[in-house]
C-alpha atoms as a PDB file:
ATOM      1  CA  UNK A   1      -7.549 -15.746  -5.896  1.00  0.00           C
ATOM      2  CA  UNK A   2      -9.630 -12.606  -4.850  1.00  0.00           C
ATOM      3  CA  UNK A   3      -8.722 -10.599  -1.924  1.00  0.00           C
ATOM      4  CA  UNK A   4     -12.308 -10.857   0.753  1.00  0.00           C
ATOM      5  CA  UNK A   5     -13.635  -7.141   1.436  1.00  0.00           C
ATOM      6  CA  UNK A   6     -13.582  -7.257   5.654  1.00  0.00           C
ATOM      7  CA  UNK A   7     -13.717  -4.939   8.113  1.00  0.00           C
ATOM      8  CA  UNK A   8     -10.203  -5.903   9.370  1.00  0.00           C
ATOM      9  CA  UNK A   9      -9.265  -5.734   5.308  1.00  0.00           C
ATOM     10  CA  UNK A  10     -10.549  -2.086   5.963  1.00  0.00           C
ATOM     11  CA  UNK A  11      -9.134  -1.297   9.141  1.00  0.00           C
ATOM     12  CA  UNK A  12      -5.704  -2.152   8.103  1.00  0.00           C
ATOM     13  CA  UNK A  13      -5.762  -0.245   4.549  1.00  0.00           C
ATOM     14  CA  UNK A  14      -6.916   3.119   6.482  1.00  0.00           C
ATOM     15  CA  UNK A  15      -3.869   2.340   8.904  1.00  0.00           C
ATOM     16  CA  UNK A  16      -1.764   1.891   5.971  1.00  0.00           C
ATOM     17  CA  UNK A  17      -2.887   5.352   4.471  1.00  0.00           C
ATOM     18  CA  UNK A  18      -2.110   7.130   8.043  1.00  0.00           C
ATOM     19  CA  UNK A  19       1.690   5.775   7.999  1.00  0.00           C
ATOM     20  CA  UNK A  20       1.903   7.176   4.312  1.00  0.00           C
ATOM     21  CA  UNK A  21      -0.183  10.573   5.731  1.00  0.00           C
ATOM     22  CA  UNK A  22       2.512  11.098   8.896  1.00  0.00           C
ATOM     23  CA  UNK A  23       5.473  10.652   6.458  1.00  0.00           C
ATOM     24  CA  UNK A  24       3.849  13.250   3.691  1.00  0.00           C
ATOM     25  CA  UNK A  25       3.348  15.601   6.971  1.00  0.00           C
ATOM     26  CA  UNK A  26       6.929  15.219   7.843  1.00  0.00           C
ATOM     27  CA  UNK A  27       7.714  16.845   4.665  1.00  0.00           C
ATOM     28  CA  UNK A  28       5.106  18.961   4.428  1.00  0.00           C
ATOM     29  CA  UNK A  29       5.936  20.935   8.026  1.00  0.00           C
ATOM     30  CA  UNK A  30       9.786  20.488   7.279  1.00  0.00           C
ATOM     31  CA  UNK A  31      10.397  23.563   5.669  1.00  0.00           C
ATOM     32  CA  UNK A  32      10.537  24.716   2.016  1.00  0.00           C
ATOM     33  CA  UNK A  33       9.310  22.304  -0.492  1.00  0.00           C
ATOM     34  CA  UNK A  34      11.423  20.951  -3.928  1.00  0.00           C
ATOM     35  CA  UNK A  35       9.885  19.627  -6.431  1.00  0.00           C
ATOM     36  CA  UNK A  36      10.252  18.648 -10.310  1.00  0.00           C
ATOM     37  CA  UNK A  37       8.137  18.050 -13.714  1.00  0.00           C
ATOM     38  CA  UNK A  38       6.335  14.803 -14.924  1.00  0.00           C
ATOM     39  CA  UNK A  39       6.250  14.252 -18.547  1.00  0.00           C
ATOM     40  CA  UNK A  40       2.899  15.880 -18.410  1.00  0.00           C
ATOM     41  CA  UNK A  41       4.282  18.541 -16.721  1.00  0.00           C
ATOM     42  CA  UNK A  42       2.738  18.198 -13.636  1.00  0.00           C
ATOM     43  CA  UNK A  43       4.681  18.288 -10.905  1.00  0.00           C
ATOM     44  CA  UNK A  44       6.232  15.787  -8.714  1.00  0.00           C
ATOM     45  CA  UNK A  45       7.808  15.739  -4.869  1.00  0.00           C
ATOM     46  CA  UNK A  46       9.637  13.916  -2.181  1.00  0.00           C
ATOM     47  CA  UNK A  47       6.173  13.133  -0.523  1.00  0.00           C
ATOM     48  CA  UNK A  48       4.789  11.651  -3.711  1.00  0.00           C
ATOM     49  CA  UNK A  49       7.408   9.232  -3.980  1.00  0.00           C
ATOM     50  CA  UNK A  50       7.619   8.598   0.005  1.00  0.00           C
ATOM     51  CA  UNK A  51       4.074   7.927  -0.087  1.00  0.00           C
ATOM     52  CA  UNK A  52       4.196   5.493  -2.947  1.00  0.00           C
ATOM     53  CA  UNK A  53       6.739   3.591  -1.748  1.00  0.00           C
ATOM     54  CA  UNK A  54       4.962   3.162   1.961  1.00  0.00           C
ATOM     55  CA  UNK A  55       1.517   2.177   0.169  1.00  0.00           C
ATOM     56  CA  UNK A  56       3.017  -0.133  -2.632  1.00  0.00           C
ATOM     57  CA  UNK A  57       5.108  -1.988   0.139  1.00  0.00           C
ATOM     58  CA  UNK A  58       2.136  -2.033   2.457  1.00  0.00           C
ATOM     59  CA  UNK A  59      -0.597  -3.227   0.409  1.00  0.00           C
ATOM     60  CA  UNK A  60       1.930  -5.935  -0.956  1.00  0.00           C
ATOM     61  CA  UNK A  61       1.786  -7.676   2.524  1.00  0.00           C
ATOM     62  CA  UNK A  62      -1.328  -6.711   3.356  1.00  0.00           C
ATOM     63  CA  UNK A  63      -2.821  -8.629   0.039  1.00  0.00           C
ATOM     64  CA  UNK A  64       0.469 -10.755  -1.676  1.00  0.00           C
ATOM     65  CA  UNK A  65      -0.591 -11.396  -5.111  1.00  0.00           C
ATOM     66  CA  UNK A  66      -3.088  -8.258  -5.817  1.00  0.00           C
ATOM     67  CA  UNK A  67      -2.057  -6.279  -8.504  1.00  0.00           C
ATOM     68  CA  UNK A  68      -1.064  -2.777  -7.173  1.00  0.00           C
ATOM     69  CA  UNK A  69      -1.002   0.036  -9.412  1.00  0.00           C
ATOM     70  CA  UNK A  70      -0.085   3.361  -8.592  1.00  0.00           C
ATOM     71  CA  UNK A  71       0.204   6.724 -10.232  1.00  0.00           C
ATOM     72  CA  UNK A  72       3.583   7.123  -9.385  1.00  0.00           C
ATOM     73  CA  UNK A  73       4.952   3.662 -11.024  1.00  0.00           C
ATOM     74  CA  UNK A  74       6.214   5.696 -14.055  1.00  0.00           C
ATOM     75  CA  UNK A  75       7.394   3.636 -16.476  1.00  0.00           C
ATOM     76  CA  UNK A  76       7.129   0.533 -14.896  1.00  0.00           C
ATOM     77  CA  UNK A  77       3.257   0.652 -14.642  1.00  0.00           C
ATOM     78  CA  UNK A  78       1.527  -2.669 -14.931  1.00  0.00           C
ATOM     79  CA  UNK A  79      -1.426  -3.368 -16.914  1.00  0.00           C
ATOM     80  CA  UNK A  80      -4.553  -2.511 -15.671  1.00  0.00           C
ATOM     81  CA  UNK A  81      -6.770  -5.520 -15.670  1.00  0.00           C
ATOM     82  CA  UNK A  82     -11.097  -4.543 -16.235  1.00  0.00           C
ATOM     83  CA  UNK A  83     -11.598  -8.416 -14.595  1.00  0.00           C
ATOM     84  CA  UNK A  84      -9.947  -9.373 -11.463  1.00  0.00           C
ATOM     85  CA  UNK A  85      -8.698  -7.271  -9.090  1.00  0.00           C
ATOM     86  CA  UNK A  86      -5.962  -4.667  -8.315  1.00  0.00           C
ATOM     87  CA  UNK A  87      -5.044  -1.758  -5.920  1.00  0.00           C
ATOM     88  CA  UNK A  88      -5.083   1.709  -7.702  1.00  0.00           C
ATOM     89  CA  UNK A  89      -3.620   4.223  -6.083  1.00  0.00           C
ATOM     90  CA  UNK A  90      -2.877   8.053  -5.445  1.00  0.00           C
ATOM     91  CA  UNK A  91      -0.528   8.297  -3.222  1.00  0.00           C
ATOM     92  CA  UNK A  92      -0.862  12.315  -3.274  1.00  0.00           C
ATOM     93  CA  UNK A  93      -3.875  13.367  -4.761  1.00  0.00           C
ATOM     94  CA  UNK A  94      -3.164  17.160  -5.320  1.00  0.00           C
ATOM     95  CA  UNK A  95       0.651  17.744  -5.796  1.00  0.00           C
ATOM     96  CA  UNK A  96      -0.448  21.328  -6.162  1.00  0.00           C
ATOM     97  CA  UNK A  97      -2.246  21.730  -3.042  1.00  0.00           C
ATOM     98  CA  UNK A  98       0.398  20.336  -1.219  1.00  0.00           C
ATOM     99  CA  UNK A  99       3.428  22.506  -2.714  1.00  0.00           C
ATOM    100  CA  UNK A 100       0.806  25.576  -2.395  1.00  0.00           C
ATOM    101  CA  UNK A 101       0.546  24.631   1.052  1.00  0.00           C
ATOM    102  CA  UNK A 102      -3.561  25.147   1.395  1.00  0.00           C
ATOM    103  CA  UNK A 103      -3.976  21.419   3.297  1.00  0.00           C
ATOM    104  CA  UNK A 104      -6.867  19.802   0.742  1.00  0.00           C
ATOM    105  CA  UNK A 105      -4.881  17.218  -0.634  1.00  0.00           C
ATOM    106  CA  UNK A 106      -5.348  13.587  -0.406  1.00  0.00           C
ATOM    107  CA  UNK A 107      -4.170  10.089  -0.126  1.00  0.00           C
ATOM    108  CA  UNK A 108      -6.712   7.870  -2.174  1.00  0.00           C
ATOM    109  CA  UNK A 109      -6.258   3.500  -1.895  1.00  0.00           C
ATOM    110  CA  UNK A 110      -9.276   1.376  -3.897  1.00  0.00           C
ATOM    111  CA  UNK A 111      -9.464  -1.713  -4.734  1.00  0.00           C
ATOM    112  CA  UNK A 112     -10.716  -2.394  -7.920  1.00  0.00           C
ATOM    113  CA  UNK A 113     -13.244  -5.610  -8.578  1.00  0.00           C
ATOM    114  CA  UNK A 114     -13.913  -6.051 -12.059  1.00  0.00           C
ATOM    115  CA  UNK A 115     -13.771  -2.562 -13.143  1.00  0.00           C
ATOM    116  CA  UNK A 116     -15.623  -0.977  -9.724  1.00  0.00           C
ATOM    117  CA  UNK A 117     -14.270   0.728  -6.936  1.00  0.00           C
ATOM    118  CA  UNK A 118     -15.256  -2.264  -4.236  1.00  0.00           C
ATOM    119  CA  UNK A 119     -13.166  -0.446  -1.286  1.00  0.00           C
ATOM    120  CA  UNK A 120     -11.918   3.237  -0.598  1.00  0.00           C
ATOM    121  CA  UNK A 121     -10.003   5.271   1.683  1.00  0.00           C
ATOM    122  CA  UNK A 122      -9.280   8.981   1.060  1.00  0.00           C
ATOM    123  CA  UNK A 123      -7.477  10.808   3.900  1.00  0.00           C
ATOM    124  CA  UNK A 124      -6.532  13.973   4.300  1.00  0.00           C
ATOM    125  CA  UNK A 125      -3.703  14.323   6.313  1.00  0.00           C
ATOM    126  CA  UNK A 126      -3.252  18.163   6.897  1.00  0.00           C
ATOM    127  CA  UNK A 127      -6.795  18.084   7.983  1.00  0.00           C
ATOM    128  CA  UNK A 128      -6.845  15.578  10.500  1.00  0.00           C
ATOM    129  CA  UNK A 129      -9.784  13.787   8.205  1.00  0.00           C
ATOM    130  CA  UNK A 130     -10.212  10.256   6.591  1.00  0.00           C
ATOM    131  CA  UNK A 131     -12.865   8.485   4.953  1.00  0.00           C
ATOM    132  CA  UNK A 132     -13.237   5.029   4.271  1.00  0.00           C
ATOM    133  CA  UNK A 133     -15.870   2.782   2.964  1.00  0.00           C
ATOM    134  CA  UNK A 134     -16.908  -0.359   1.053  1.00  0.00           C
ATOM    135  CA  UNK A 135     -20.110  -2.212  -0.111  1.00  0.00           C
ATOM    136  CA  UNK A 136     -21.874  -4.466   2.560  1.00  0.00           C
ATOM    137  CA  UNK A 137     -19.472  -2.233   5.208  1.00  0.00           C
ATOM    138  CA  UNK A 138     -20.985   1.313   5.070  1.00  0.00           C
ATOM    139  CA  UNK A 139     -18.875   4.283   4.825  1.00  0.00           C
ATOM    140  CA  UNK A 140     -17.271   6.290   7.635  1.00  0.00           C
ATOM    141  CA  UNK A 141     -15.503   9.608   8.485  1.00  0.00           C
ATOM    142  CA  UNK A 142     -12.467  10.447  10.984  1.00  0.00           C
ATOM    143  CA  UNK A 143     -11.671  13.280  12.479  1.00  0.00           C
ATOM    144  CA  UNK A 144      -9.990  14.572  15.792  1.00  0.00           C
ATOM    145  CA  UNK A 145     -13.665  14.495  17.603  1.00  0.00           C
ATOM    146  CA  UNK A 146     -14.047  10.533  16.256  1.00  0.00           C
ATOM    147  CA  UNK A 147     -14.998   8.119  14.032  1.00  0.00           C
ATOM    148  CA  UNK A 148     -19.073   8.434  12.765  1.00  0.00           C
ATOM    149  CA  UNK A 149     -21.146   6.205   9.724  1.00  0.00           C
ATOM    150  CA  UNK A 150     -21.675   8.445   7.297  1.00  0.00           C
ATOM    151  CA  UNK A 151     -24.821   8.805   4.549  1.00  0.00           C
ATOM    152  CA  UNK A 152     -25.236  10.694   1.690  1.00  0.00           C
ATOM    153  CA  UNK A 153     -28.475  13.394   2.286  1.00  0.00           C
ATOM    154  CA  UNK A 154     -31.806  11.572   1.924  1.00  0.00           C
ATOM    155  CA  UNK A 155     -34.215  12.819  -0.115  1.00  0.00           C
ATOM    156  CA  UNK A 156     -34.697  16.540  -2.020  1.00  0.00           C
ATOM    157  CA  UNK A 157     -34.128  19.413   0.479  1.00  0.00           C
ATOM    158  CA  UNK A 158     -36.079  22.219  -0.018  1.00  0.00           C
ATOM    159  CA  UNK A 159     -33.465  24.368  -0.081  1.00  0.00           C
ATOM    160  CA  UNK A 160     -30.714  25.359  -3.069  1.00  0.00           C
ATOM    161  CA  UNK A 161     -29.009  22.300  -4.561  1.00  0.00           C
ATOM    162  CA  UNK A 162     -25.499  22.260  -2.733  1.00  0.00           C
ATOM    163  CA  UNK A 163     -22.694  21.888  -5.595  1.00  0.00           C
ATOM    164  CA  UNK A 164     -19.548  20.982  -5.129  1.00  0.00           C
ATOM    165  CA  UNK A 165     -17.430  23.415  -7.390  1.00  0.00           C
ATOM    166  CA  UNK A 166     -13.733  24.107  -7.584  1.00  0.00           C
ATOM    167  CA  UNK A 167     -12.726  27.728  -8.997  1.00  0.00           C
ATOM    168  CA  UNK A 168      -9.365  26.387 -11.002  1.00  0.00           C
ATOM    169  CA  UNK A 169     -12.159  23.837 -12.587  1.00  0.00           C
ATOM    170  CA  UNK A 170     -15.027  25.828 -13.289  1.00  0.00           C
ATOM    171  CA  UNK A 171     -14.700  26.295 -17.016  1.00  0.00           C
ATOM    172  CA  UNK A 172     -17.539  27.279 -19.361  1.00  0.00           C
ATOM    173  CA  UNK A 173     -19.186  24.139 -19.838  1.00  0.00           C
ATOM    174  CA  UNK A 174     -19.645  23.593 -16.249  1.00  0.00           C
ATOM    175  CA  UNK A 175     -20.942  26.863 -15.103  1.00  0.00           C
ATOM    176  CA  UNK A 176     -23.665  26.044 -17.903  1.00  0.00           C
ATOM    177  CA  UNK A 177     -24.001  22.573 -16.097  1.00  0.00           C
ATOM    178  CA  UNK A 178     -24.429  24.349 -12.598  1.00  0.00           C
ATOM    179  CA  UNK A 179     -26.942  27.376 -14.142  1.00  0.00           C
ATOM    180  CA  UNK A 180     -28.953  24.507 -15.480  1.00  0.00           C
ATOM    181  CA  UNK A 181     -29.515  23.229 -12.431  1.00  0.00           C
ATOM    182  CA  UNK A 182     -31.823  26.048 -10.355  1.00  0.00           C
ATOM    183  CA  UNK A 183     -30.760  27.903  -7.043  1.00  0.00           C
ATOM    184  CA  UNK A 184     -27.991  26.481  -5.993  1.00  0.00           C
ATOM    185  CA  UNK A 185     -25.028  26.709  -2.852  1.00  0.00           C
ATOM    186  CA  UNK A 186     -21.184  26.296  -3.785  1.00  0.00           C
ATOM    187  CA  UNK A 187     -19.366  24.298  -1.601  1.00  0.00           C
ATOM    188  CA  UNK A 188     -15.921  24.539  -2.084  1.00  0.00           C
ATOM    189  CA  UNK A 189     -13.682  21.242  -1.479  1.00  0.00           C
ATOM    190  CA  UNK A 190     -10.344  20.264  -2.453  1.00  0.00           C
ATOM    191  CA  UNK A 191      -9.101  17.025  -4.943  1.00  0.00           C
ATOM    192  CA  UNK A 192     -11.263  13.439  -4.081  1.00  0.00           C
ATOM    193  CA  UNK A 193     -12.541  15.507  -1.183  1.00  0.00           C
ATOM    194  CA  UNK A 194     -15.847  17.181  -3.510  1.00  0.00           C
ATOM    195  CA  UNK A 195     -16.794  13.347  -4.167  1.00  0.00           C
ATOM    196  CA  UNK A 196     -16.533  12.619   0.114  1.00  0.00           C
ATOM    197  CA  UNK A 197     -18.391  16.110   0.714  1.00  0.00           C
ATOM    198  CA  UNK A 198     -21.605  14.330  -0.945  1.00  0.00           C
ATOM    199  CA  UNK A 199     -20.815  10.960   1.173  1.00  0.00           C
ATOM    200  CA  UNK A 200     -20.915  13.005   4.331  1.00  0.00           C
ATOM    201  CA  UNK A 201     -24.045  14.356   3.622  1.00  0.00           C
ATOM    202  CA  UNK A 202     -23.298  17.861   3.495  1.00  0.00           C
ATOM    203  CA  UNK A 203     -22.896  18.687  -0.746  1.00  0.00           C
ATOM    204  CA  UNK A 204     -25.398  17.046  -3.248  1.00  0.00           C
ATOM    205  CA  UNK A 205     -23.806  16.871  -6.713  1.00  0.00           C
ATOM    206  CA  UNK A 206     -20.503  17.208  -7.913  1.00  0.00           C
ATOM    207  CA  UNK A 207     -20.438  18.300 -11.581  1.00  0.00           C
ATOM    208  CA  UNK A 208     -16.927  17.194 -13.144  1.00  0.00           C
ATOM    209  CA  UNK A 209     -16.644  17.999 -16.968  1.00  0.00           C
ATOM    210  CA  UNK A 210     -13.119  18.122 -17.016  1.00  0.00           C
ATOM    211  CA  UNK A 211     -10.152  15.185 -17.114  1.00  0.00           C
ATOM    212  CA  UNK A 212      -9.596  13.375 -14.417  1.00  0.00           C
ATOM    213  CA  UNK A 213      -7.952   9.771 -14.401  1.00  0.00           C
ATOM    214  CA  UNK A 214      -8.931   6.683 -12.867  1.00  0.00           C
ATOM    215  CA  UNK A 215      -6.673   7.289  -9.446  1.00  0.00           C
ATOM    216  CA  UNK A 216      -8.145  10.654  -8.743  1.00  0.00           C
ATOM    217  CA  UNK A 217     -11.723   8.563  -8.324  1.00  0.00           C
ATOM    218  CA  UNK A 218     -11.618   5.399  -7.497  1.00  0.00           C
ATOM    219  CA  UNK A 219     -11.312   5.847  -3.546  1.00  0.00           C
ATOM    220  CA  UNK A 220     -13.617   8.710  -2.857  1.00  0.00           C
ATOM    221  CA  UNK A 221     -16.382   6.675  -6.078  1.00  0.00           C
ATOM    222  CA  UNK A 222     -16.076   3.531  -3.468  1.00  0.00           C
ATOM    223  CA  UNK A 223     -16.637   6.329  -0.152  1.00  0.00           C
ATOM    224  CA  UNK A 224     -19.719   7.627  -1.931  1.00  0.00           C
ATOM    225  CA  UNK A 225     -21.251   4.527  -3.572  1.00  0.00           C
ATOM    226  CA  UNK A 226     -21.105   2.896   0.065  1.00  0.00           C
ATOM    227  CA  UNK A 227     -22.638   5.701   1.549  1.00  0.00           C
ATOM    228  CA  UNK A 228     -25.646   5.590  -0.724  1.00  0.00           C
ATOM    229  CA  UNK A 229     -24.583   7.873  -3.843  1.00  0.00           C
ATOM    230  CA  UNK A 230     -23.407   7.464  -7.205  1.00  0.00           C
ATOM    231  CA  UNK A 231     -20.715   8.213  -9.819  1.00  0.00           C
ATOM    232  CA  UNK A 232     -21.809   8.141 -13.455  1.00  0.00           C
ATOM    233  CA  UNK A 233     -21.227   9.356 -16.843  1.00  0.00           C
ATOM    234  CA  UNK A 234     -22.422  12.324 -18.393  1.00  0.00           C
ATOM    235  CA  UNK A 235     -24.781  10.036 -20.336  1.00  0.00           C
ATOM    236  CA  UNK A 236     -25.559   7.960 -17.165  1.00  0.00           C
ATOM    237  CA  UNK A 237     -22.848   5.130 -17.875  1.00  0.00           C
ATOM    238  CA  UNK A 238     -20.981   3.255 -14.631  1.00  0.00           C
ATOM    239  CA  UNK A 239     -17.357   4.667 -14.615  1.00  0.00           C
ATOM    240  CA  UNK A 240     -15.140   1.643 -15.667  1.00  0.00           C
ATOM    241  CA  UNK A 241     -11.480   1.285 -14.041  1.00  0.00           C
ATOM    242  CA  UNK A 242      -8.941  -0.794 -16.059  1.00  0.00           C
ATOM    243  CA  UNK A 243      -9.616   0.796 -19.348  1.00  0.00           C
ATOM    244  CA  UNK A 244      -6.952   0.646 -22.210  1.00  0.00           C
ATOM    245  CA  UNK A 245      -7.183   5.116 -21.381  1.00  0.00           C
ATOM    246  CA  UNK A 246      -6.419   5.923 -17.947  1.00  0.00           C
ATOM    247  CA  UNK A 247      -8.622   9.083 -18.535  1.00  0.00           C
ATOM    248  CA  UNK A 248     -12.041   8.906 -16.694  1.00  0.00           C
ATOM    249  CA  UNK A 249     -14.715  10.480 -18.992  1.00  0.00           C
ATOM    250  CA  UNK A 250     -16.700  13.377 -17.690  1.00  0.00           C
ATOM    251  CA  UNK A 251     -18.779  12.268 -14.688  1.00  0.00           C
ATOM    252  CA  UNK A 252     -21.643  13.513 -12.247  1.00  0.00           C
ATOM    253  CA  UNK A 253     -21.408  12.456  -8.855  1.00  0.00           C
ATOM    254  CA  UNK A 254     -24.388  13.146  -6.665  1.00  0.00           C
ATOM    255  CA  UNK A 255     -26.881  11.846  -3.740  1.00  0.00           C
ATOM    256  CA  UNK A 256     -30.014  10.215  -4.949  1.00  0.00           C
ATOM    257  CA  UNK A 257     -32.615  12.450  -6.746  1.00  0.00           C
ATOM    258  CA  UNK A 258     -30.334  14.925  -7.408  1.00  0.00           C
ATOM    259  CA  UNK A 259     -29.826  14.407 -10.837  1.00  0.00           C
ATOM    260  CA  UNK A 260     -31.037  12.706 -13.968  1.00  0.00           C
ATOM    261  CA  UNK A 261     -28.538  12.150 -17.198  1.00  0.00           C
ATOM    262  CA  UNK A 262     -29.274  12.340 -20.627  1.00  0.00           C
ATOM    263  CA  UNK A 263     -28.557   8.756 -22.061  1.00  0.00           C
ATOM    264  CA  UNK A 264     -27.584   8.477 -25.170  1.00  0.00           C
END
């Protein structure tokens, strides 16, 4: 049985994310933060955990019998089917930023369709900013002014290509990437929020030769693709969720036009 994409299905999944945003916020404006090392020594915190536990029970009710995966199950992670579908999920995307305390970190909910990112939410709870999206939908941003449809930015501006960039991930081989490209803008943005800064319209590629995993882009790949944008391989491939390797390989997200890969 497959869970139907709906606006109410929608609705209720960025709800879900809020509840899990206001208990992350509780901890974040509490007072000093504790946290402790994963086995890949990155770190882990109360508001990880809290969140994980408020989306995993959630999204149980919300769909019973969907496959919910999470980055936080540990040890007890199921399977990740490529056919069917299942729930991956971040439930803090950006331990770093949080325990840093600079506000760009996210919580990212997809559901996954037979290896694509059918339905996303990313929100960003220090920021007072969520965006949401699905195919057949449209895509949509929140914030304290309101609710708006959002589009990625139609056709070639004649200005400098706007690239999302992030200074901790700007390593050799992307600068090259970037210089490649002509005059261009950086526009800075934190974790899944560089993919939603090109579904808003306001970025127009996102260079990302570096590891990610399939929970850091799921969401914001869903928020972009309904918004009229892509995510793709270096060599122009479809990003596949479910894989055997929970490692995404390097990607290049970007409006239309914007950029043309070298297939293999």
């Amino acid at each position: 049985m497959r869970q139907k994409i709906t606006d109410d299905l929608m609705q209720a999944v960025v709800a879900l994310a809020q509840n899990a945003g206001d208990a992350i916020m509780d901890i974040y404006q509490a007072g000093a933060l504790v946290w402790t090392e994963k086995g890949d020594s990155s770190p882990l915190c109360q508001a990880d955990l809290q969140a994980h536990a408020i989306l995993v029970a959630g999204l149980a009710e919300l769909a019973p019998g969907i496959l919910i995966v999470s980055e936080e199950d540990g040890d007890a992670a199921p399977a990740r089917p490529i056919g069917g579908q299942f729930w991956l999920i971040d439930p803090l995307d950006g331990t770093k930023e949080f325990i840093s305390r600079n506000d760009e970190f996210t919580i990212n909910v997809a559901l996954v369709e037979d290896g694509r990112p059918v339905l996303g939410v990313v929100l960003a709870p220090a920021l007072n900013l969520a965006y949401w999206g699905a195919g057949g939908i449209g895509a949509f941003r929140a914030d304290a002014t309101g609710t708006s449809t959002i589009h990625v930015a139609q056709g070639l501006r004649a200005g400098p290509l706007r690239v999302v960039a992030s200074k901790s991930h700007l390593n050799e081989e992307t600068q090259e990437f970037i210089t490649g490209l002509g005059p261009c803008e950086l526009v800075q943005a934190g974790s899944s929020l560089k993919i939603c800064r090109i579904a808003e319209g306001v970025a127009d590629i996102y260079p990302r030769l570096g590891p990610t995993c399939e929970w850091d882009t799921a969401a914001a790949q869903a928020v972009l693709e309904a918004a009229g944008g892509t995510v793709l391989s270096v060599s122009g491939q479809a990003l596949c969720y479910g894989k055997p390797e929970v490692l995404n390989p390097f990607f290049i997200a970007s409006a239309p036009g914007c950029y043309l890969p070298k297939t293999q």
